[in-house]
Protein backbone atom coordinates (compact mmCIF):
# COMPACT_ATOMS: atom_id res chain seq x y z
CA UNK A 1 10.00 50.55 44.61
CA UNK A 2 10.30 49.26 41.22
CA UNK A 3 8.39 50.92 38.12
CA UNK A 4 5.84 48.55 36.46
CA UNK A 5 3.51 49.21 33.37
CA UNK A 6 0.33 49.06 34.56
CA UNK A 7 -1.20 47.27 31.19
CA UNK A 8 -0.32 46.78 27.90
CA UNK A 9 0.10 50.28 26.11
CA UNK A 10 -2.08 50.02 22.81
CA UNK A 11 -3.36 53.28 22.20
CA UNK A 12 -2.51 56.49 21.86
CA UNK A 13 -2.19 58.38 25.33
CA UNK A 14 -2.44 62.38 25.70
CA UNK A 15 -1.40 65.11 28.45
CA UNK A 16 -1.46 68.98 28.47
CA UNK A 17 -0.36 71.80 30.56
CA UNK A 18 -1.45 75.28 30.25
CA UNK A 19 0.38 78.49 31.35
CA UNK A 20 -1.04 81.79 32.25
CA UNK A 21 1.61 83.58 31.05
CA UNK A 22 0.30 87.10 32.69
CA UNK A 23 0.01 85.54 35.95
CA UNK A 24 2.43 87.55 38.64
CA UNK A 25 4.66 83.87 39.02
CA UNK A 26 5.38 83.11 35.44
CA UNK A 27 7.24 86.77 34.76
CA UNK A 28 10.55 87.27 33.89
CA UNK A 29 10.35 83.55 35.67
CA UNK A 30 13.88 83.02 34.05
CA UNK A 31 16.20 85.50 36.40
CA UNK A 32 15.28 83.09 39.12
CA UNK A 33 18.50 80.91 38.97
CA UNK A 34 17.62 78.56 41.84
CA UNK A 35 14.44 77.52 39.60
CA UNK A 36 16.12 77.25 36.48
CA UNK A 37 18.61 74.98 37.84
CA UNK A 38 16.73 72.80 39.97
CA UNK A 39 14.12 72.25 36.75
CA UNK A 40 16.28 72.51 33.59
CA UNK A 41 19.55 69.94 32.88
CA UNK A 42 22.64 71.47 30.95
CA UNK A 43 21.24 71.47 27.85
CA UNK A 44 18.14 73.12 28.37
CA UNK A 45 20.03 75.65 30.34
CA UNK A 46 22.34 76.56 27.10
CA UNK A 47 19.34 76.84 25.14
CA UNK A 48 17.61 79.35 27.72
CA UNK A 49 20.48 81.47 27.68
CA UNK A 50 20.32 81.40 23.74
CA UNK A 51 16.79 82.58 23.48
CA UNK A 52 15.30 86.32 22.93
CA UNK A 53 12.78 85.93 25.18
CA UNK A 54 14.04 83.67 27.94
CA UNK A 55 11.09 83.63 30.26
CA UNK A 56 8.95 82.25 27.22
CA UNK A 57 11.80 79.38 26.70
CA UNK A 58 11.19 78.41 30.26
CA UNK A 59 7.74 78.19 30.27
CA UNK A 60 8.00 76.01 26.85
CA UNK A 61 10.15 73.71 28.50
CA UNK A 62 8.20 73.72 31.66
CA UNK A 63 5.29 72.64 29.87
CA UNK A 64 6.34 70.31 27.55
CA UNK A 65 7.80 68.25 30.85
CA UNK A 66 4.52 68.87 32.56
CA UNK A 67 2.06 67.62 30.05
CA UNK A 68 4.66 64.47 29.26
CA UNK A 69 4.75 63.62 32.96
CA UNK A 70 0.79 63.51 32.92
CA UNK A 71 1.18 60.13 30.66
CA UNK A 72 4.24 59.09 32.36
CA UNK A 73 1.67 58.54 35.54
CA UNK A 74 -0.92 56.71 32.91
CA UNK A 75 1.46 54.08 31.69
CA UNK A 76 3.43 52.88 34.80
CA UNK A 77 2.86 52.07 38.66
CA UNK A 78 3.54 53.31 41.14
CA UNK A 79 3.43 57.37 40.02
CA UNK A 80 7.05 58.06 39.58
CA UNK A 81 8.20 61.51 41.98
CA UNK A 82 7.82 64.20 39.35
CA UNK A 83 11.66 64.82 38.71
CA UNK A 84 11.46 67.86 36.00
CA UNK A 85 15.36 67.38 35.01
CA UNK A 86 14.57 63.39 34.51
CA UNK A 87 12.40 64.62 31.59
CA UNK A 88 14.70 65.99 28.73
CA UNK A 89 13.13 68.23 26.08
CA UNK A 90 14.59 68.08 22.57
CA UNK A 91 13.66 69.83 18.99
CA UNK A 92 12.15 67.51 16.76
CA UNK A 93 9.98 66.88 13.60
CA UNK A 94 6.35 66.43 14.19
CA UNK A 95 4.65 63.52 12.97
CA UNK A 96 1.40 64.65 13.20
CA UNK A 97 -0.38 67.57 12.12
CA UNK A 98 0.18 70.80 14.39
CA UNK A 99 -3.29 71.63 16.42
CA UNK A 100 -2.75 75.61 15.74
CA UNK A 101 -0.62 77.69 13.62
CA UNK A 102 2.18 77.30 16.63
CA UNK A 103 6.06 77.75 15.42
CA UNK A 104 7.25 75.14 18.02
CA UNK A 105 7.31 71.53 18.20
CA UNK A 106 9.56 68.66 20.46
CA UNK A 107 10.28 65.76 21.86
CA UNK A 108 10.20 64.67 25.40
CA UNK A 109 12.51 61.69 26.75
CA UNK A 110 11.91 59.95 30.31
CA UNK A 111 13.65 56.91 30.29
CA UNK A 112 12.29 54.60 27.59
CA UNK A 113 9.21 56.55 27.30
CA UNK A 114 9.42 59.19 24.04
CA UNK A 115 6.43 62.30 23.79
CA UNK A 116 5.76 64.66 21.32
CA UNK A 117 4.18 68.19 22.07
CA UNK A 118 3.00 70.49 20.31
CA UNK A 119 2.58 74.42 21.79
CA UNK A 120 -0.07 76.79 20.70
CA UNK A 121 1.10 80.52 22.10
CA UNK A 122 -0.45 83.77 22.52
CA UNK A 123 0.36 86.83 24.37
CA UNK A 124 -1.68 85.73 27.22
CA UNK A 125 -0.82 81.47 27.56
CA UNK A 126 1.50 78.93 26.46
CA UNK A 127 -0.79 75.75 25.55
CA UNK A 128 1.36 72.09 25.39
CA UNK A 129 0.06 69.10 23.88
CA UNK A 130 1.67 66.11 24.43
CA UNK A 131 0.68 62.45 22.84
CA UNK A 132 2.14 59.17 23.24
CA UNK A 133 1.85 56.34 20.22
CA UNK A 134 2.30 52.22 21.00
CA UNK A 135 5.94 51.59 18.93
CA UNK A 136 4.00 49.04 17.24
CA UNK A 137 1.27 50.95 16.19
CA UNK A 138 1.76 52.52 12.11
CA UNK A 139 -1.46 54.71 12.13
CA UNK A 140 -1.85 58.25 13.08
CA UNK A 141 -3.68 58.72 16.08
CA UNK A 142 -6.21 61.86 15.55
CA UNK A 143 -5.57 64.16 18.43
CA UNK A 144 -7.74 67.80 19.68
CA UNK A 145 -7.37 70.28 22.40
CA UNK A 146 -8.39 73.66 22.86
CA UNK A 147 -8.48 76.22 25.93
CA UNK A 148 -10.53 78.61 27.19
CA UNK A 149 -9.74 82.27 29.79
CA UNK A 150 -12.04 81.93 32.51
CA UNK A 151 -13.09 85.36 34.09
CA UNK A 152 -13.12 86.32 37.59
CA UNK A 153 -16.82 86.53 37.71
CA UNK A 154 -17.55 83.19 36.05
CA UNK A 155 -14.65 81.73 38.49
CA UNK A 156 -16.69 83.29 41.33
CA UNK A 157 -19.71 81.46 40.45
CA UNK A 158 -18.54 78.38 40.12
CA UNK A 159 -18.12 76.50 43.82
CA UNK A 160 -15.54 74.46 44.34
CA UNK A 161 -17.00 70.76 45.07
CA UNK A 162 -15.91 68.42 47.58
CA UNK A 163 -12.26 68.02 46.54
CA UNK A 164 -12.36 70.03 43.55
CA UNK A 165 -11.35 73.60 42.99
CA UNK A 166 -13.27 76.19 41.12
CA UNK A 167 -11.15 75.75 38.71
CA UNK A 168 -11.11 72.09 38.00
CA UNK A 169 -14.99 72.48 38.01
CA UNK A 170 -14.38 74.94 35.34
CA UNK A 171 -12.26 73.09 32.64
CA UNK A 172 -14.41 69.95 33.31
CA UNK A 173 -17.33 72.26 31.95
CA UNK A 174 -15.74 73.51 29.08
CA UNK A 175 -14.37 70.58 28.02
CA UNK A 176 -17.34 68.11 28.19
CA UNK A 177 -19.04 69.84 25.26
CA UNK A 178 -15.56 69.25 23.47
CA UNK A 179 -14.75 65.66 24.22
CA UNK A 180 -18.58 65.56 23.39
CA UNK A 181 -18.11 66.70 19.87
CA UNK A 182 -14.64 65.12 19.26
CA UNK A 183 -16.83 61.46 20.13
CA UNK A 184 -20.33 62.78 18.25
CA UNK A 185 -22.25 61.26 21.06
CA UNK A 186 -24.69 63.66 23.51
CA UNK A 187 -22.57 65.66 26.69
CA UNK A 188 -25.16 63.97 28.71
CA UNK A 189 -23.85 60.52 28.03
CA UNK A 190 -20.11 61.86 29.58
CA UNK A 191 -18.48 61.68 33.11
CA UNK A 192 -15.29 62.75 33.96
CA UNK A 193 -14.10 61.12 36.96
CA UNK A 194 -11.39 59.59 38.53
CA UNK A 195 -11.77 55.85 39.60
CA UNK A 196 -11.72 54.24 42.92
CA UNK A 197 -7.79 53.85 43.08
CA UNK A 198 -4.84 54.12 45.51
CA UNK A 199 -3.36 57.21 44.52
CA UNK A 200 -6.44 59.82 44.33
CA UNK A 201 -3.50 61.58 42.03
CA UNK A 202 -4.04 59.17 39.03
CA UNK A 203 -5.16 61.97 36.15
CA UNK A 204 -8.45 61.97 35.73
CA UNK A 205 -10.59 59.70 32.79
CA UNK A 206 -12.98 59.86 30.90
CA UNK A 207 -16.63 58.09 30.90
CA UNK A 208 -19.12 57.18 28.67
CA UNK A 209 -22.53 55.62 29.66
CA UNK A 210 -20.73 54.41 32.80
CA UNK A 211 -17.74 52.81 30.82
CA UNK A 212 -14.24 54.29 29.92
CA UNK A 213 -15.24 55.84 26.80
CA UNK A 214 -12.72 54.90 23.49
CA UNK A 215 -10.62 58.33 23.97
CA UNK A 216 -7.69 59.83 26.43
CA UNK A 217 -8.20 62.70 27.57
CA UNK A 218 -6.06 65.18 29.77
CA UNK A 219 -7.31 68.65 31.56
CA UNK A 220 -5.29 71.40 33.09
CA UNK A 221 -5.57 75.29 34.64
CA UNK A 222 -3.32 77.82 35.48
CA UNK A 223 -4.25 81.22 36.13
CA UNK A 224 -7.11 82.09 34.70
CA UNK A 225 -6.75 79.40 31.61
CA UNK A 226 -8.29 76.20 31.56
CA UNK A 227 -7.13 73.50 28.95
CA UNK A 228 -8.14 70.12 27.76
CA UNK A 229 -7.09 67.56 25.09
CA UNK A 230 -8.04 64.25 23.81
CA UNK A 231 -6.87 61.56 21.28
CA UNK A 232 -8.07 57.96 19.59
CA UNK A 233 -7.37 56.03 16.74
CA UNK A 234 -9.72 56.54 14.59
């Protein structure tokens, strides 16, 4: 089935991925060959081998694909299958201004489509930012994020909902009061929901008063992270 845009892209788009990088799966993630080579293409093989500290390489990678492939699935139609070594990560300069005091930065290529991410690392998570701009627009879009470790007992007391996890409960809580001050409107006034739609997949949006409110946004969790970001022109 043929790839389609679903509307005319004139505004800045955002996704994010977050990895716990204490979490029993993501260590010493890069001795596992079969994963490496079913995710990574040539290139981004060579450059794992290259690195000090492979495992974080991977994971920088991982995520930058991840949180591009979140806007990939906002822009066209169907939802393309999620083929990791279909999105190539490259170095590159960043255009905007970096979110944290992060030492990486790069590009993202599917197809036509071009991201940029931005990283923001710690001991304990790897947070990617990734924004799309309209080739035709020549302002900056303004872009946030931020992330927050959820405990175990603040993950126990928070029920999962109908067909949302604990987790996904949890990020939508913490980052209400964010999108909430990014928009300087009351946290009251925001929804986060995903609208009726074909694929229940679709990532989710954001609402205010009932309408889609003038921002992207993007949510993730992994571990015991949760992570949001948002972006507009101004």
């Amino acid at each position: 089935m043929p790839i389609t845009t679903t509307e005319p892209f004139t505004t800045a788009l955002t996704g994010n991925d977050i990895v716990d990088l204490t979490a029993p799966g993501s260590v010493d993630k890069a001795a596992d060959s079969r994963f490496v080579n079913r995710v990574f293409h040539e290139e981004e093989r060579r450059f794992l081998e290259t690195r000090e500290d492979p495992t974080l390489a991977l994971w920088l990678l991982w995520a930058a694909k991840e949180a591009a492939y979140k806007i990939v699935c906002k822009l066209v139609q169907p939802r393309p299958v999620f083929s990791h070594r279909r999105f190539r990560v490259l170095p590159g300069e960043a255009s905007l201004p970096l979110l944290a005091q992060g030492e990486f930065f790069a590009r993202v290529i599917w197809q036509e489509t071009e991201t940029e991410v931005f990283f923001d690392v710690s001991a304990e998570r790897l947070h990617a930012v990734a924004v799309c701009q309209p080739a035709k627009r020549a302002e900056k879009p303004e872009l946030m994020a931020g992330c927050r470790k959820i405990s175990d007992t603040e993950l126990s007391r928070t029920p999962s909902g109908g067909t949302l996890s604990a987790l996904s409960l949890a990020v939508r809580r913490h980052a209400l009061p964010a999108f909430a001050e990014f928009l300087g409107v009351s946290e009251k006034s925001l929804k986060i929901d995903r609208p009726d739609q074909p694929d229940p997949r679709q990532p989710p949006r954001l609402f205010l008063d009932g309408r889609p409110a003038p921002i992207d946004i993007s949510l993730s969790h992994h571990g015991h992270w949760v992570a949001w970001s948002a972006c507009r022109y101004k």
